[in-house]
C-alpha atoms as a PDB file:
ATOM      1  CA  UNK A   1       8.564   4.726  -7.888  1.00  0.00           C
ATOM      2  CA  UNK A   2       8.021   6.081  -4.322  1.00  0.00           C
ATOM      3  CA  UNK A   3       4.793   5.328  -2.377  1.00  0.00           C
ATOM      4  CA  UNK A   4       4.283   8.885  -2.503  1.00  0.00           C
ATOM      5  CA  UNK A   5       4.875   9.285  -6.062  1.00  0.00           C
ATOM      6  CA  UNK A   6       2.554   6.241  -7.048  1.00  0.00           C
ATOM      7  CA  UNK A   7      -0.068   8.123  -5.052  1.00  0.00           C
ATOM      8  CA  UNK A   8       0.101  11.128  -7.021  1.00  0.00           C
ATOM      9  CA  UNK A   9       0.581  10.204 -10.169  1.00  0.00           C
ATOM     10  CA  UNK A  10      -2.398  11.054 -12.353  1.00  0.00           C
ATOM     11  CA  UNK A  11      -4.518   8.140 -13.153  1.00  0.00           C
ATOM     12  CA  UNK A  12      -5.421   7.559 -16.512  1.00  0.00           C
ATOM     13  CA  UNK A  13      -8.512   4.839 -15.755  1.00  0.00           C
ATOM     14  CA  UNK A  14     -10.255   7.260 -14.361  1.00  0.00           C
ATOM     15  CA  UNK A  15     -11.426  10.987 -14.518  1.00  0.00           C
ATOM     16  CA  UNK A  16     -10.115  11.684 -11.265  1.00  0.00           C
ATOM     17  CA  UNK A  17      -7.022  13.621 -11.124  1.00  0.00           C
ATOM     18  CA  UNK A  18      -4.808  10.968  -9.040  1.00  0.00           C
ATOM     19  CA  UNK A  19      -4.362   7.354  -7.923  1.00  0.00           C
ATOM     20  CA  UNK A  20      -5.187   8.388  -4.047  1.00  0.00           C
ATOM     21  CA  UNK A  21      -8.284   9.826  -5.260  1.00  0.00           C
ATOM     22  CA  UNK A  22      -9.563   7.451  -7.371  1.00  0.00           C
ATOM     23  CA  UNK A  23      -8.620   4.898  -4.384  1.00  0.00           C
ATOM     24  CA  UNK A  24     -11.092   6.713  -2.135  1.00  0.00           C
ATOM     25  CA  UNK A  25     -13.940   6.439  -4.978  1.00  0.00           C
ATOM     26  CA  UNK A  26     -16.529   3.873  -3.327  1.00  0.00           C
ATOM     27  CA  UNK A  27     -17.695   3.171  -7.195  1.00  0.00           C
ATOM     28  CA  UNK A  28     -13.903   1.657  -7.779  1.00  0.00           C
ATOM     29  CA  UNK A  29     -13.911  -0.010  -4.358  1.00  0.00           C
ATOM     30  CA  UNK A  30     -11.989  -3.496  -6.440  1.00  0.00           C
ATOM     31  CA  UNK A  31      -9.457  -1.404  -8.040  1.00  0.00           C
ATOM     32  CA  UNK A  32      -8.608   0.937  -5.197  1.00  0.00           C
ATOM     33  CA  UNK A  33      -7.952  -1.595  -2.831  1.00  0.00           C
ATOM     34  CA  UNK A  34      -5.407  -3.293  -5.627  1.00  0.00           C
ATOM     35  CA  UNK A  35      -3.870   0.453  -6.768  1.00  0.00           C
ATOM     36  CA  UNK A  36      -3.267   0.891  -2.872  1.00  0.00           C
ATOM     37  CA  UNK A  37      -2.133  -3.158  -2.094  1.00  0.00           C
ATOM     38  CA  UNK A  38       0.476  -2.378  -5.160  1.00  0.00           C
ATOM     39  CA  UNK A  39       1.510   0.793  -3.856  1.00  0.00           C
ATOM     40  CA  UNK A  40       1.991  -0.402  -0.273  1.00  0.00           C
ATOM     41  CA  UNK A  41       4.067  -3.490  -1.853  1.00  0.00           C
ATOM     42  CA  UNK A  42       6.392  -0.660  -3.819  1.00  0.00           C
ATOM     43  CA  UNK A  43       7.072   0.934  -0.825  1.00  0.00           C
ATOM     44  CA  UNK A  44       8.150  -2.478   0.903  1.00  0.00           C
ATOM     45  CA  UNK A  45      10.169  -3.521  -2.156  1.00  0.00           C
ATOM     46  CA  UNK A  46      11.334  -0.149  -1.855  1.00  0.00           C
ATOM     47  CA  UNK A  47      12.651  -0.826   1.757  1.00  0.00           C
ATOM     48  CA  UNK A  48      15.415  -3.082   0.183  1.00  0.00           C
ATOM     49  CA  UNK A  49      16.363  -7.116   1.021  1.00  0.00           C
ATOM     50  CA  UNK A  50      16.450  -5.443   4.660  1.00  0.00           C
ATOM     51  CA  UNK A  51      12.449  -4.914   4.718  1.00  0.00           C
ATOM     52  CA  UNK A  52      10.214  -2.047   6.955  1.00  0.00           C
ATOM     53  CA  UNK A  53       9.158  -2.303  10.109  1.00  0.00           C
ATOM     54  CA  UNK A  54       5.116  -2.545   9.593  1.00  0.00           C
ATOM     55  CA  UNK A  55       4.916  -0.129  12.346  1.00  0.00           C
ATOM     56  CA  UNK A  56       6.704   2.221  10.313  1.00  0.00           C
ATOM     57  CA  UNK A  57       5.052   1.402   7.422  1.00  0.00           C
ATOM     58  CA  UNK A  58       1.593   2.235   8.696  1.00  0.00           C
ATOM     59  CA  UNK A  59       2.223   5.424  10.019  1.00  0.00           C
ATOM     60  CA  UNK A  60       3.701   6.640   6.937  1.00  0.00           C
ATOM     61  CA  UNK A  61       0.742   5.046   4.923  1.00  0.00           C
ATOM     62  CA  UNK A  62      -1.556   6.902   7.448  1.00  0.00           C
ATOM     63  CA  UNK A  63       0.402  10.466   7.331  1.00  0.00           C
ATOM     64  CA  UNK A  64      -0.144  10.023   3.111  1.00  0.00           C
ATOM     65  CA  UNK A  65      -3.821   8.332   3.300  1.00  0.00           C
ATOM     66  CA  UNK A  66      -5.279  10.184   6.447  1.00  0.00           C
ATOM     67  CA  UNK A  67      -7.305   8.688   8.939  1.00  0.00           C
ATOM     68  CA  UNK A  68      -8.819   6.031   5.889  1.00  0.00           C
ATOM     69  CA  UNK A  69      -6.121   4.252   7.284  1.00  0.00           C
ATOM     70  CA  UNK A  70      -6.778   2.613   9.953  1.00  0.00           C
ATOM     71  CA  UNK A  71      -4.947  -0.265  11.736  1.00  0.00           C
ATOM     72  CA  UNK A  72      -8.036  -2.352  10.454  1.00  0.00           C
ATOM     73  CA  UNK A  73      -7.296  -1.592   7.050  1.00  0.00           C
ATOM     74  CA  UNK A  74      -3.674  -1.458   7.727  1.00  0.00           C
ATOM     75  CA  UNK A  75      -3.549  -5.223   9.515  1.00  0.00           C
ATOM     76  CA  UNK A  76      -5.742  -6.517   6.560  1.00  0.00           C
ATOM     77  CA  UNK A  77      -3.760  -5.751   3.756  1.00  0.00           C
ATOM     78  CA  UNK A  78      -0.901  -6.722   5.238  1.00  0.00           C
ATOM     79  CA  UNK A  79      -2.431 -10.000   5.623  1.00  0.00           C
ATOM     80  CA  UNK A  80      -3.745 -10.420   2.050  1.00  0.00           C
ATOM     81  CA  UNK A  81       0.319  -9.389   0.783  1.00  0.00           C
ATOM     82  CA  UNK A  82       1.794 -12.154   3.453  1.00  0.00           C
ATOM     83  CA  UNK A  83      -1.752 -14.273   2.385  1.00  0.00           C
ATOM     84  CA  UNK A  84      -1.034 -14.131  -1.641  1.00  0.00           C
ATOM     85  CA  UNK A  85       3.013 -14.711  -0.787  1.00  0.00           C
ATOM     86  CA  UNK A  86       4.055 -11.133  -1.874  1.00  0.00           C
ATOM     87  CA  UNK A  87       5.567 -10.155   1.183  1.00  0.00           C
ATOM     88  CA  UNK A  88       6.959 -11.971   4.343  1.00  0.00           C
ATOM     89  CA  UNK A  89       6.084 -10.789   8.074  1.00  0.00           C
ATOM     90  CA  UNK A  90       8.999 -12.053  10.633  1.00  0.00           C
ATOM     91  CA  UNK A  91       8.651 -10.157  14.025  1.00  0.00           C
ATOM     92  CA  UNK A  92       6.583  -6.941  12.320  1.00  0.00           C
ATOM     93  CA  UNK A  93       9.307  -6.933  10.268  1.00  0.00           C
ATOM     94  CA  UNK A  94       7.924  -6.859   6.327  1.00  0.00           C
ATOM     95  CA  UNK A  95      10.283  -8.130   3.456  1.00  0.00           C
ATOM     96  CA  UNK A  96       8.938  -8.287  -0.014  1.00  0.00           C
ATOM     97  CA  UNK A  97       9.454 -11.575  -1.600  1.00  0.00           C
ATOM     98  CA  UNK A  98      11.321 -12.182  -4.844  1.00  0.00           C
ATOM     99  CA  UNK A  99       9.668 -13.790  -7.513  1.00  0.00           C
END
């Protein structure tokens, strides 16, 4: 499923009409954050044995998301994929690990 796709898609813990929404909900701060770390790891599985460029990443993360997206909040879940081994970053580069 496409980042974009995941975003959209209507979620059905919540009474909000879609994952992006519900992600912006301050009461579901915990799951938000992990709904938007799994999306962002789709999208760099996505990218193929090859990987993204994390500068790429983020401004396609920041066209869907808006200005929520900051570097800040780009740079630290980057770190907390790399951090809990789910991803690699070489150079900016970002390759998802296989389990």
């Amino acid at each position: 499923m496409t980042l974009i796709a995941r975003l959209k898609e209507p979620d059905r813990s919540s009474t909000r009409s879609t994952y992006l929404e519900s992600a912006m909900s301050k009461d579901n701060d915990f799951r938000a954050a992990l709904k938007i770390a799994a999306a962002v790891l789709d999208a760099i599985e996505a990218a193929g044995p090859g990987g993204i460029p994390d500068g790429h990443l983020y401004m396609m993360l920041q066209t869907i998301v808006g200005q929520q997206w900051n570097l800040q909040v780009h740079q630290a879940m980057i770190e907390a994929l790399v951090e809990t081994g789910k991803i690699t970053n070489h150079n900016h580069l970002l390759v998802a690990v296989k389990e």
